[in-house]
C-alpha atoms as a PDB file:
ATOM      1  CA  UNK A   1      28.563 212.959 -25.578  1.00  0.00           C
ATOM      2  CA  UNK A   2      26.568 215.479 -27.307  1.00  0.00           C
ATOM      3  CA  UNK A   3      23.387 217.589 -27.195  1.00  0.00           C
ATOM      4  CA  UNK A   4      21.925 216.509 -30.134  1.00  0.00           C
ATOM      5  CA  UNK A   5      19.554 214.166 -29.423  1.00  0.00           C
ATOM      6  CA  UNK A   6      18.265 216.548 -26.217  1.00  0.00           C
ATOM      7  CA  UNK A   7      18.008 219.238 -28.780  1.00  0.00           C
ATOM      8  CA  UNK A   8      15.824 217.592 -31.469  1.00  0.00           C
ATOM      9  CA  UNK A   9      12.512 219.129 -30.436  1.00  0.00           C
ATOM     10  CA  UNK A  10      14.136 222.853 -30.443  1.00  0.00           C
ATOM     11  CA  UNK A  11      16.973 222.323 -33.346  1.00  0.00           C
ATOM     12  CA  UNK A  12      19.470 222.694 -31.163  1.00  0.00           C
ATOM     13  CA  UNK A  13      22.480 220.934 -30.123  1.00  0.00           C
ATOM     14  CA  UNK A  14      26.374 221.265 -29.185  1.00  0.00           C
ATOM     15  CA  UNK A  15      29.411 219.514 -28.369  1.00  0.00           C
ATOM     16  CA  UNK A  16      31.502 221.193 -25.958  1.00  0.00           C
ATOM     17  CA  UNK A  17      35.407 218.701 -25.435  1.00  0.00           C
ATOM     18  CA  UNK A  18      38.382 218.676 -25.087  1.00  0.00           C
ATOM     19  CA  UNK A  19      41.220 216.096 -26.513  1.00  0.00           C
ATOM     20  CA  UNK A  20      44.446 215.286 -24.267  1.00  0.00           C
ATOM     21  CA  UNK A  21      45.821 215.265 -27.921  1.00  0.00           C
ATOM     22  CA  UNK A  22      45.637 218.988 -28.145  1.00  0.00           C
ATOM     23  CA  UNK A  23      46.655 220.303 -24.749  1.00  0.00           C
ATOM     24  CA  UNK A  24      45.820 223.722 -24.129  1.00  0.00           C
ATOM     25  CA  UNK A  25      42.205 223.616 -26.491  1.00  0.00           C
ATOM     26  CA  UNK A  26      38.986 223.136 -25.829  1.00  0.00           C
ATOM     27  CA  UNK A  27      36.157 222.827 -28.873  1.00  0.00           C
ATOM     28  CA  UNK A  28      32.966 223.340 -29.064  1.00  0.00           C
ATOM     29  CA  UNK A  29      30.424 222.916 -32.152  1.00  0.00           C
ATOM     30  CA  UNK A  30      26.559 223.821 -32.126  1.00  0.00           C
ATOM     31  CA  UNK A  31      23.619 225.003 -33.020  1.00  0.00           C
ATOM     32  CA  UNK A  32      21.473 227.443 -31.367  1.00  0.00           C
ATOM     33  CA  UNK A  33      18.539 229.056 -31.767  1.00  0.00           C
ATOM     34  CA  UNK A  34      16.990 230.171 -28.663  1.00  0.00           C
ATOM     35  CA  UNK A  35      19.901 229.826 -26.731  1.00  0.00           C
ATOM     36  CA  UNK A  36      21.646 233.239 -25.911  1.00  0.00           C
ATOM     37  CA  UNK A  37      24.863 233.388 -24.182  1.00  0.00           C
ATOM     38  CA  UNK A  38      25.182 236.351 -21.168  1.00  0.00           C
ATOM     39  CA  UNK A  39      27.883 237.835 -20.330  1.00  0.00           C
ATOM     40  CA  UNK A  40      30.917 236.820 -19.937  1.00  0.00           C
ATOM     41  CA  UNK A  41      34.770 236.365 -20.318  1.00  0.00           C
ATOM     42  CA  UNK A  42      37.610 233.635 -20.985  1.00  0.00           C
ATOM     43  CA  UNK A  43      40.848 233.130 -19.788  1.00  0.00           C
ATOM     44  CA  UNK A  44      42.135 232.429 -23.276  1.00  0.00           C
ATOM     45  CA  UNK A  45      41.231 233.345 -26.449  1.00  0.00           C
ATOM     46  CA  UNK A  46      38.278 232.533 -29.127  1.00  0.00           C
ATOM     47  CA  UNK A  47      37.875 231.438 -32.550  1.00  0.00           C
ATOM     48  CA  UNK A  48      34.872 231.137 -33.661  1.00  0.00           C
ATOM     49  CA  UNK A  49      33.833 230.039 -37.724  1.00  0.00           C
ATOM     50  CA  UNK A  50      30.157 230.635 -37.932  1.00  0.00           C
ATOM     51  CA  UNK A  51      28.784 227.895 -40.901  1.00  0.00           C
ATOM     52  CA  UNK A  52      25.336 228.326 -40.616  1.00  0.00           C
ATOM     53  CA  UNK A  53      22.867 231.278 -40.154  1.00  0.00           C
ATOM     54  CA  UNK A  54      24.199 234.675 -38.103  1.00  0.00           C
ATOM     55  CA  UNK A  55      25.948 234.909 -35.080  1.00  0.00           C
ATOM     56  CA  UNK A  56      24.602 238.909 -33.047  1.00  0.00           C
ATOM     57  CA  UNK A  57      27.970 239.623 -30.871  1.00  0.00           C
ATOM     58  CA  UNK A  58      27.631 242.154 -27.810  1.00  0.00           C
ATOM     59  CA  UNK A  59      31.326 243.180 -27.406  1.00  0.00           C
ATOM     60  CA  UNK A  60      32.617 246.411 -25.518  1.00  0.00           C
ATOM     61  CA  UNK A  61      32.316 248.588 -28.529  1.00  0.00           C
ATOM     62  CA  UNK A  62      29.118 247.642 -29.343  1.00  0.00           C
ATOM     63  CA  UNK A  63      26.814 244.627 -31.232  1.00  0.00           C
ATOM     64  CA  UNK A  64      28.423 242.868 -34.632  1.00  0.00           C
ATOM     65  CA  UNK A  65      26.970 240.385 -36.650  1.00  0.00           C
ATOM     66  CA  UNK A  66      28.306 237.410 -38.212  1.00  0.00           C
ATOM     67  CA  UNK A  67      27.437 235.030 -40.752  1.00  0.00           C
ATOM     68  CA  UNK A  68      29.147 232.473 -42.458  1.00  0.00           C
ATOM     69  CA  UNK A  69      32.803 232.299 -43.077  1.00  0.00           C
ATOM     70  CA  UNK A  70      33.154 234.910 -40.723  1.00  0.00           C
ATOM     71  CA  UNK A  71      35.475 234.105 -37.841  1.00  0.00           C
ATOM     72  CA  UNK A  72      34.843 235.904 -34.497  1.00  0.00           C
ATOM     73  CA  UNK A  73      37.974 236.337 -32.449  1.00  0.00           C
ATOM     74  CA  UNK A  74      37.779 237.471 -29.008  1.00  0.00           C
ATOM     75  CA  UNK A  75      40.965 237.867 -26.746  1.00  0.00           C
ATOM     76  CA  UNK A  76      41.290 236.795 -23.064  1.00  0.00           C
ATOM     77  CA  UNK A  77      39.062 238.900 -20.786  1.00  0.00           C
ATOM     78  CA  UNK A  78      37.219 240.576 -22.857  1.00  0.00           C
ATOM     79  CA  UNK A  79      33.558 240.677 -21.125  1.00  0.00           C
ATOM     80  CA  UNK A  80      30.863 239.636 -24.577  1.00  0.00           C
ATOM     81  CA  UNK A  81      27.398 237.960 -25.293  1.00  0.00           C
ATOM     82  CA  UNK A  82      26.395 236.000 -27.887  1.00  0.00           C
ATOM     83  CA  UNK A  83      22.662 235.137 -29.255  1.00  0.00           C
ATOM     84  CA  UNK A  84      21.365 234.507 -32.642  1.00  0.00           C
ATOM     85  CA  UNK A  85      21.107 237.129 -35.250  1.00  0.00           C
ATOM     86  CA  UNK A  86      17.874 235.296 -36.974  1.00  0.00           C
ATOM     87  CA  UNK A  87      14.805 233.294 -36.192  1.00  0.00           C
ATOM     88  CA  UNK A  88      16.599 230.226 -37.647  1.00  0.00           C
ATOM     89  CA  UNK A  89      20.070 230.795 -35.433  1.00  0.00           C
ATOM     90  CA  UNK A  90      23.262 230.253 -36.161  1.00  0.00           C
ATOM     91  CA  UNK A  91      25.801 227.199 -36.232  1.00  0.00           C
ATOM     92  CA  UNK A  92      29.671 227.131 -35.843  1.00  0.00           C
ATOM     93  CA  UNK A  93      32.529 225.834 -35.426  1.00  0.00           C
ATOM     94  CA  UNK A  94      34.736 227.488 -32.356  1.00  0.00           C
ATOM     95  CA  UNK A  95      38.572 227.094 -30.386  1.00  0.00           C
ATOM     96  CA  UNK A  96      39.135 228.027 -27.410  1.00  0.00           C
ATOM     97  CA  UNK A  97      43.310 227.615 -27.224  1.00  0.00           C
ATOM     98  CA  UNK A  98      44.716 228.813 -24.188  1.00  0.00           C
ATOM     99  CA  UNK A  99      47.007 231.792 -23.813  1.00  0.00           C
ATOM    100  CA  UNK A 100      50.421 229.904 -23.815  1.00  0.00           C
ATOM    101  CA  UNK A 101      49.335 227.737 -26.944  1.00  0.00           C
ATOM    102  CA  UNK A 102      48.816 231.558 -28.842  1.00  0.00           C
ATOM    103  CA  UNK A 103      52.080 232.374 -27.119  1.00  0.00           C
ATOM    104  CA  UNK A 104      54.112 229.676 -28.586  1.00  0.00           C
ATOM    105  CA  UNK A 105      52.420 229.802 -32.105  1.00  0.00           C
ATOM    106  CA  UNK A 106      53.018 233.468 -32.609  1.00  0.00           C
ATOM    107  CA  UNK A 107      56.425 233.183 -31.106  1.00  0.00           C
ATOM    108  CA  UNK A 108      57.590 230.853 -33.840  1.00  0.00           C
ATOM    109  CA  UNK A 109      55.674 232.242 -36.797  1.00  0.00           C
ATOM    110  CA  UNK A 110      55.259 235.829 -35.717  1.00  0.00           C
ATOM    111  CA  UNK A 111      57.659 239.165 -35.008  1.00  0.00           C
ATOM    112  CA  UNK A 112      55.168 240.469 -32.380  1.00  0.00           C
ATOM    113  CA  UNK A 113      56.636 241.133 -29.122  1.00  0.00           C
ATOM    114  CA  UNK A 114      54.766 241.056 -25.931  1.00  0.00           C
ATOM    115  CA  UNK A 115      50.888 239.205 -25.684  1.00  0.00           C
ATOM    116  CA  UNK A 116      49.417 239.063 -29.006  1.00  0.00           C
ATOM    117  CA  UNK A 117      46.125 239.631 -29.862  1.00  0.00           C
ATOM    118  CA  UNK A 118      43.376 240.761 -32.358  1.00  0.00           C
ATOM    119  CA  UNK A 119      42.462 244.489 -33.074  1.00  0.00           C
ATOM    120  CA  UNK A 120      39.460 243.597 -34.798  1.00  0.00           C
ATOM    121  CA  UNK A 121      36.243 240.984 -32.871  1.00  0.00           C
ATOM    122  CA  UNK A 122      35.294 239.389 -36.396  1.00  0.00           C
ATOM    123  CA  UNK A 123      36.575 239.222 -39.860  1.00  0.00           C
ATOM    124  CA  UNK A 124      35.781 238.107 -43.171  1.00  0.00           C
ATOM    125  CA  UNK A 125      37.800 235.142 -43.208  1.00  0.00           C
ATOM    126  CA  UNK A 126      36.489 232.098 -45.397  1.00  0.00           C
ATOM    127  CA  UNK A 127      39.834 230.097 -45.209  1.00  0.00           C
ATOM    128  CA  UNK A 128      40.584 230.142 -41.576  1.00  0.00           C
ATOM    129  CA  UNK A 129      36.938 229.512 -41.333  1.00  0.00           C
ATOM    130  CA  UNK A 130      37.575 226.020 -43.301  1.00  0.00           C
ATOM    131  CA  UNK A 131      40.689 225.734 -41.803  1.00  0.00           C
ATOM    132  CA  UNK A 132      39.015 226.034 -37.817  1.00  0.00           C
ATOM    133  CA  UNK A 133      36.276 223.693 -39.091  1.00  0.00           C
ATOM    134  CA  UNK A 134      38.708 220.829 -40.083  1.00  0.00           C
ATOM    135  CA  UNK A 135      40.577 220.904 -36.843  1.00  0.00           C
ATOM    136  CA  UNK A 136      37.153 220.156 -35.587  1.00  0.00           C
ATOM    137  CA  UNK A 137      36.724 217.413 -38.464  1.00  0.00           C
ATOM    138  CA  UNK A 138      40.049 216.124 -38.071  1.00  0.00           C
ATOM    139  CA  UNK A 139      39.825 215.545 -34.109  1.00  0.00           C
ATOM    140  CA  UNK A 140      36.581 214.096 -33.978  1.00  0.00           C
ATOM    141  CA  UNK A 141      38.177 211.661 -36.155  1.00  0.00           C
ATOM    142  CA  UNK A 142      40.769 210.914 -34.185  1.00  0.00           C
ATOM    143  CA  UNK A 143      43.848 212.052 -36.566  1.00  0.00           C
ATOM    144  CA  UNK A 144      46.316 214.325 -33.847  1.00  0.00           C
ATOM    145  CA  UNK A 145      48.575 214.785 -36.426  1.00  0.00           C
ATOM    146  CA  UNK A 146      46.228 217.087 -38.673  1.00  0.00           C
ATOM    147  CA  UNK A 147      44.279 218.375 -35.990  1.00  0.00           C
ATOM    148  CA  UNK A 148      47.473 219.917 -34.639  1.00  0.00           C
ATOM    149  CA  UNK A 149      49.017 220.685 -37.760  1.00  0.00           C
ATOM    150  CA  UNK A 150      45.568 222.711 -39.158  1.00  0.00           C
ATOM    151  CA  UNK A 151      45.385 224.168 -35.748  1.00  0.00           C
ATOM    152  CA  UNK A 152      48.939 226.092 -36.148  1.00  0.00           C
ATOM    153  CA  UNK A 153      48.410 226.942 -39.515  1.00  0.00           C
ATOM    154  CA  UNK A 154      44.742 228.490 -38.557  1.00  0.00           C
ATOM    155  CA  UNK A 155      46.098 230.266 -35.891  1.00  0.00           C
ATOM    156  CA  UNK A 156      49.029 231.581 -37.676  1.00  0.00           C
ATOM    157  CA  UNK A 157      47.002 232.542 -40.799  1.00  0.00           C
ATOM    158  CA  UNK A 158      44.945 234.925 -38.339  1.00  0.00           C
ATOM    159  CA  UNK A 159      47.696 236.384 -36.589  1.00  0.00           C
ATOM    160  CA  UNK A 160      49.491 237.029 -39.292  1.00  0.00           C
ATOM    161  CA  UNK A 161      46.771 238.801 -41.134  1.00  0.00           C
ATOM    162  CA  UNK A 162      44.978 240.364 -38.215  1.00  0.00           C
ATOM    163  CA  UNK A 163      46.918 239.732 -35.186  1.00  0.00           C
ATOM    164  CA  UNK A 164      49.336 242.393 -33.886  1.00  0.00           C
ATOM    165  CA  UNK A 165      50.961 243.474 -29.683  1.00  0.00           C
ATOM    166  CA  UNK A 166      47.992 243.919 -27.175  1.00  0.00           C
ATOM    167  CA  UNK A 167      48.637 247.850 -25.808  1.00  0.00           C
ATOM    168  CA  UNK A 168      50.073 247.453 -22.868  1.00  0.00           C
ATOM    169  CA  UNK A 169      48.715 248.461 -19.755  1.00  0.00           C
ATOM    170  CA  UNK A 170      49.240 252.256 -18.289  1.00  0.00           C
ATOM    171  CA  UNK A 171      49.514 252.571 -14.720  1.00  0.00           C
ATOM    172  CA  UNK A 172      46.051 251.769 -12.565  1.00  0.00           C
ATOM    173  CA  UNK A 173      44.488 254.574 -11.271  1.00  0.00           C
ATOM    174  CA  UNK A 174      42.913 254.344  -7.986  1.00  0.00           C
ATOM    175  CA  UNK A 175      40.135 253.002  -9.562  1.00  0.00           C
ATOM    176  CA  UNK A 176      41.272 250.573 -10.943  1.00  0.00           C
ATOM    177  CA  UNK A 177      43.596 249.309  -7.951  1.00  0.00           C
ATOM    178  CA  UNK A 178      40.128 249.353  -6.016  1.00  0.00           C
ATOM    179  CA  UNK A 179      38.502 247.027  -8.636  1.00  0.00           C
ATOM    180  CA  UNK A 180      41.524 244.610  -8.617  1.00  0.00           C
ATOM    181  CA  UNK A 181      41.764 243.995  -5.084  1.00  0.00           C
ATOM    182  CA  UNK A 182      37.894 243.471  -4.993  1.00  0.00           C
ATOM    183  CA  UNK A 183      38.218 240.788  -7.466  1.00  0.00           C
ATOM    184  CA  UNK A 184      40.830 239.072  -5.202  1.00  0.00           C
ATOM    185  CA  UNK A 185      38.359 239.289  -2.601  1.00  0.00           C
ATOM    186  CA  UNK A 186      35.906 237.974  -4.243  1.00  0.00           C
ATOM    187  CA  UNK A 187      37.870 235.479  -5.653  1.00  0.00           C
ATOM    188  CA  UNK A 188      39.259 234.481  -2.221  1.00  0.00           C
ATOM    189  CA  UNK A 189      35.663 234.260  -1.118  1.00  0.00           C
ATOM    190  CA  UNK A 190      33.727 232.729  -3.892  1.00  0.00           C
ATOM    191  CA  UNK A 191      31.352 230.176  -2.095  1.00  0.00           C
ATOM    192  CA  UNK A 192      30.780 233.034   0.398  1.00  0.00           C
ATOM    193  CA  UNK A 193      31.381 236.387  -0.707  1.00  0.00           C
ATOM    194  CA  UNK A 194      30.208 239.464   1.216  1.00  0.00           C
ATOM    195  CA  UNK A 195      27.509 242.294  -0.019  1.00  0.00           C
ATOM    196  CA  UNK A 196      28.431 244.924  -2.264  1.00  0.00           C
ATOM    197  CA  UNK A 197      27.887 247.091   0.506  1.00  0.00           C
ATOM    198  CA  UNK A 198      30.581 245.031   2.986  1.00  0.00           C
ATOM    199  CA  UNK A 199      33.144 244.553  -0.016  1.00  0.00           C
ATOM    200  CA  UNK A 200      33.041 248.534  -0.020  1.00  0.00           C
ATOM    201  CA  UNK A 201      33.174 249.201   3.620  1.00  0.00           C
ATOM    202  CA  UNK A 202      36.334 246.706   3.648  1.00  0.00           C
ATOM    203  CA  UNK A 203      38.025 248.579   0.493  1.00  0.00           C
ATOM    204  CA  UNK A 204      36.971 251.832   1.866  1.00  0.00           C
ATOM    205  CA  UNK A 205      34.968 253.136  -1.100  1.00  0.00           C
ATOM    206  CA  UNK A 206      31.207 253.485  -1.283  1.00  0.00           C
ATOM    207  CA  UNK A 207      28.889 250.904  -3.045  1.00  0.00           C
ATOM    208  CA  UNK A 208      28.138 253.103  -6.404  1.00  0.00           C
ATOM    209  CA  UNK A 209      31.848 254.264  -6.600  1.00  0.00           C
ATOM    210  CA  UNK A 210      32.917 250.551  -6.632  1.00  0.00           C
ATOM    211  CA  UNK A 211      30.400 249.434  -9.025  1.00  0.00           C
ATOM    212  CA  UNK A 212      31.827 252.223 -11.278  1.00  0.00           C
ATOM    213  CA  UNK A 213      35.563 251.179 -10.983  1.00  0.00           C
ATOM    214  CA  UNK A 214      34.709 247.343 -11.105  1.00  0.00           C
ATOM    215  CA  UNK A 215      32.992 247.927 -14.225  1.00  0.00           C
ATOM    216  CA  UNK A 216      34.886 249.662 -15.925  1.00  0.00           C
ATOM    217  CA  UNK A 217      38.113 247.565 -15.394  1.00  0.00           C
ATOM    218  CA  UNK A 218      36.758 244.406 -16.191  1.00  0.00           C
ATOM    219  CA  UNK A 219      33.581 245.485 -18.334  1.00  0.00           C
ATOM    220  CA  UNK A 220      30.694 244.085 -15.834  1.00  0.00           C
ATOM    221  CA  UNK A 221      29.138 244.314 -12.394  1.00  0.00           C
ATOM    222  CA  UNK A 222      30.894 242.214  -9.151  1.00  0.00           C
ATOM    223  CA  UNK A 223      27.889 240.002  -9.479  1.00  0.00           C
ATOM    224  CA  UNK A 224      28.426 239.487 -12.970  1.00  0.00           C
ATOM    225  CA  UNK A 225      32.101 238.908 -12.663  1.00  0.00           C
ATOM    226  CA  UNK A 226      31.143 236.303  -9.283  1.00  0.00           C
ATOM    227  CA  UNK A 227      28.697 234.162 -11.465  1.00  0.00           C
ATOM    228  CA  UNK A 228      31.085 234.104 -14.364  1.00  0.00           C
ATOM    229  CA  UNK A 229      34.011 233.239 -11.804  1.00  0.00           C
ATOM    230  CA  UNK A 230      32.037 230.395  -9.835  1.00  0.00           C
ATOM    231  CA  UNK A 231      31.355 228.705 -13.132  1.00  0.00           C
ATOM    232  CA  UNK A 232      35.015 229.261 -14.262  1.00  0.00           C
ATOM    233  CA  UNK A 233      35.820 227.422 -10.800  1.00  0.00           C
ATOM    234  CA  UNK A 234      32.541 224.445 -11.838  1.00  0.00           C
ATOM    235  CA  UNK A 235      34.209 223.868 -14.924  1.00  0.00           C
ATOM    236  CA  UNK A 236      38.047 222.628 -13.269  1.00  0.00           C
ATOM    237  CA  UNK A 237      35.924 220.495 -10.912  1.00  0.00           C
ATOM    238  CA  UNK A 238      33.932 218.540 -13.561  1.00  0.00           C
ATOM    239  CA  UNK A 239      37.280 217.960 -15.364  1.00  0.00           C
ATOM    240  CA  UNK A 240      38.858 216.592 -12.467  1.00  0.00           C
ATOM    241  CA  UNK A 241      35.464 213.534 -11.883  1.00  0.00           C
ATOM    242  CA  UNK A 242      33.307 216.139  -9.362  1.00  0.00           C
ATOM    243  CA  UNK A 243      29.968 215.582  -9.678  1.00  0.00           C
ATOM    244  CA  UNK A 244      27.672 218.463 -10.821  1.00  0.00           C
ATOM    245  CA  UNK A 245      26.164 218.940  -6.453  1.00  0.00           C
ATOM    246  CA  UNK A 246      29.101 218.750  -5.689  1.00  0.00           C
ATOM    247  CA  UNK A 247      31.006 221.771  -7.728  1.00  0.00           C
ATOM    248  CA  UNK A 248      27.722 223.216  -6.898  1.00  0.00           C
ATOM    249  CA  UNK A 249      27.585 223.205  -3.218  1.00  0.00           C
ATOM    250  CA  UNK A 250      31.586 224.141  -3.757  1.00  0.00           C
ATOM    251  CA  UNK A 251      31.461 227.370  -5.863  1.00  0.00           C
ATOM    252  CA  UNK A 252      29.073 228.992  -3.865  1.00  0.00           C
ATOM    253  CA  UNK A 253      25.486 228.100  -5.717  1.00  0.00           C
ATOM    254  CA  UNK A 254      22.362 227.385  -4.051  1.00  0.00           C
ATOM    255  CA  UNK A 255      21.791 223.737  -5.741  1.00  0.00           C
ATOM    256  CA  UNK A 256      22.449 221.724  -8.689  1.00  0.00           C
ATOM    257  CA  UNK A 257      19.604 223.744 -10.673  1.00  0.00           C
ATOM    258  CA  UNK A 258      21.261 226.795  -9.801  1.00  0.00           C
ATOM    259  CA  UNK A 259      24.673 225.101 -10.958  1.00  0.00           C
ATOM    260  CA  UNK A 260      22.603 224.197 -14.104  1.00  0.00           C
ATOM    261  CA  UNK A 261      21.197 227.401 -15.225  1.00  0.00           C
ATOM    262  CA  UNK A 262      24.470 229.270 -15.063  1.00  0.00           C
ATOM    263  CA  UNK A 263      26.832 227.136 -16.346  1.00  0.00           C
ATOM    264  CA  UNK A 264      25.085 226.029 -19.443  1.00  0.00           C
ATOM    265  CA  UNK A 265      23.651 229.603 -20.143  1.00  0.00           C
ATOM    266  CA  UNK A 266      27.818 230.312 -20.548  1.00  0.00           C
ATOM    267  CA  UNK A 267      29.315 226.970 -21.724  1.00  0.00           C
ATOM    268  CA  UNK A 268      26.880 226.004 -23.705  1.00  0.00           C
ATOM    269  CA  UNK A 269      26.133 222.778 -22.355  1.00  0.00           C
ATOM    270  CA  UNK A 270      24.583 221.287 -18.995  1.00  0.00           C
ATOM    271  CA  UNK A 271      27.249 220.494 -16.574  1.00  0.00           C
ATOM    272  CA  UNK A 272      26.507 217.062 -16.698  1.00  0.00           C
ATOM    273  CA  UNK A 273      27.509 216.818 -20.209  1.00  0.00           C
ATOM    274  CA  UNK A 274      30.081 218.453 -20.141  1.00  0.00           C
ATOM    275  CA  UNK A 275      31.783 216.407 -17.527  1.00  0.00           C
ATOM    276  CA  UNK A 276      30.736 213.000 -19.294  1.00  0.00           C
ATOM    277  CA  UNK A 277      32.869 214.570 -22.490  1.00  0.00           C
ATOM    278  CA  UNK A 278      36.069 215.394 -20.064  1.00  0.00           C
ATOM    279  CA  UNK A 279      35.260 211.537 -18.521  1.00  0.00           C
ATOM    280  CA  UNK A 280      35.435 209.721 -22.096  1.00  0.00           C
ATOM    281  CA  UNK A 281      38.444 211.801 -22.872  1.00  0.00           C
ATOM    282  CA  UNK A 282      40.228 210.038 -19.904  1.00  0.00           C
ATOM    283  CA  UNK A 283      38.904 206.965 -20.708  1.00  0.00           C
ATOM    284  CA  UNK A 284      40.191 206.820 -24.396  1.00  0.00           C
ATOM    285  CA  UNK A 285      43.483 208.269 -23.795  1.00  0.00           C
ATOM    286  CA  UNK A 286      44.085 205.823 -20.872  1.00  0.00           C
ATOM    287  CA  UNK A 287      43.176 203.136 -23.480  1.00  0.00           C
ATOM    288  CA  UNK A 288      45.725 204.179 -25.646  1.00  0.00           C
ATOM    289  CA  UNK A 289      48.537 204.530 -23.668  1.00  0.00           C
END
């Protein structure tokens, strides 16, 4: 199910799914206007083909802009916002393939050694922009064999003309060891996590000196990082039937409101949507088997 028809009064709409055809992807197509994305990461990468309107980009080095046939590609972890870039928004077409479905496409079509991933946030790309449309096209009409197949060859087509080794990482600094084991605390603790002040006290840092370190490991505050995390954690429990109170009262927010505001300010979509989409995927891949 979509957003359309909620969307008429404000132009906006999306579809955010996934197919059990295409392990490993998720899709989503919109259009927003108002709507503006905070920040936030992914644990795999992005494709975005922007059709309509512009696309304004808040990435670590700064704010891009992009308009149609431009593809935005963001690699996993990298904190961004999105919003629209004029009155009338912006539309697009975006993947979201997982880190081991990049893996084994630039394994077979690539000499990269190491994670792959993308120097540059958005390119100039109008036929991987067609090309990330029709997988769209293709799986909402049910056809798994071009839908893969234009997939691969999207995917390729960027690395190969963009893509190259992700630097790898130098050795953490204290810093940085600070930040990570305050993420696994936090992580650990997600329905119930602990001030900034006690997470400090337990790492045995101060409160500013951790905000610095967290933020500039992972690009954004602790509480930034939790929200982002708890609706990470929403999102697995919709897929597997949860209902929205539920992953609510499980992630650690205050209500189903709460639950509401957060997780379609990042997805894109209510939570109640988005589980009905993950629901009807069951549904019509149990009916074909």
């Amino acid at each position: 199910m979509d957003t359309r028809r909620a969307g008429e009064r404000t132009g906006e709409w999306a579809r955010h799914w996934r197919w059990t055809a295409l392990p490993g992807l998720d899709l989503l197509r919109a259009r927003y206007v108002r709507h503006t994305f905070p920040l936030h990461s992914h644990d795999g990468y992005v494709f975005g083909a922007v059709t309509r309107g512009v696309e304004e980009v808040g990435l670590p080095g700064g704010t891009e802009r992009a308009g149609p046939g431009t593809v935005v590609m963001i690699n996993p972890e990298v904190p961004h916002t999105a919003r629209a870039g004029v009155p009338e928004g912006w539309a697009y077409a975006t993947l979201y393939p997982s880190a081991s479905v990049i893996a084994e496409i630039a394994a077979e079509t690539t000499t990269v050694r190491g994670t792959v991933g993308f120097a540059e946030a958005m390119v100039e790309a109008p036929h991987a922009a067609h090309l990330i449309s029709e997988v769209h096209r293709a799986a909402e009409e049910g056809d798994a064999l071009a839908a893969d197949s234009l997939l691969r060859v999207a995917v390729a087509h960027l690395l190969r003309h963009h893509g190259g080794p992700l630097p790898a990482r130098t050795a953490r600094s204290a810093g940085a060891r600070t930040a990570a084991r305050a993420r696994e605390l936090l992580e650990e603790r997600l329905a119930d996590p602990p001030t900034l002040e006690q997470l400090a006290a337990e790492l045995g840092t101060g409160p500013f000196a951790l905000l610095r370190a967290f933020r500039a490991a992972y690009g954004m505050p602790p509480h930034t990082w939790l929200t982002d995390a708890r609706v990470r954690r929403a999102r697995r429990l919709l897929e597997g039937g949860t209902a929205p109170a539920a992953a609510a009262a499980a992630v650690g927010f205050t209500d189903q409101p709460h639950l509401n505001r957060h997780f379609t300010r990042i997805v894109g979509v209510p939570p109640g949507a988005y589980r009905r989409e993950r629901a009807g995927d069951r549904l019509r891949s149990a009916a074909r088997t």
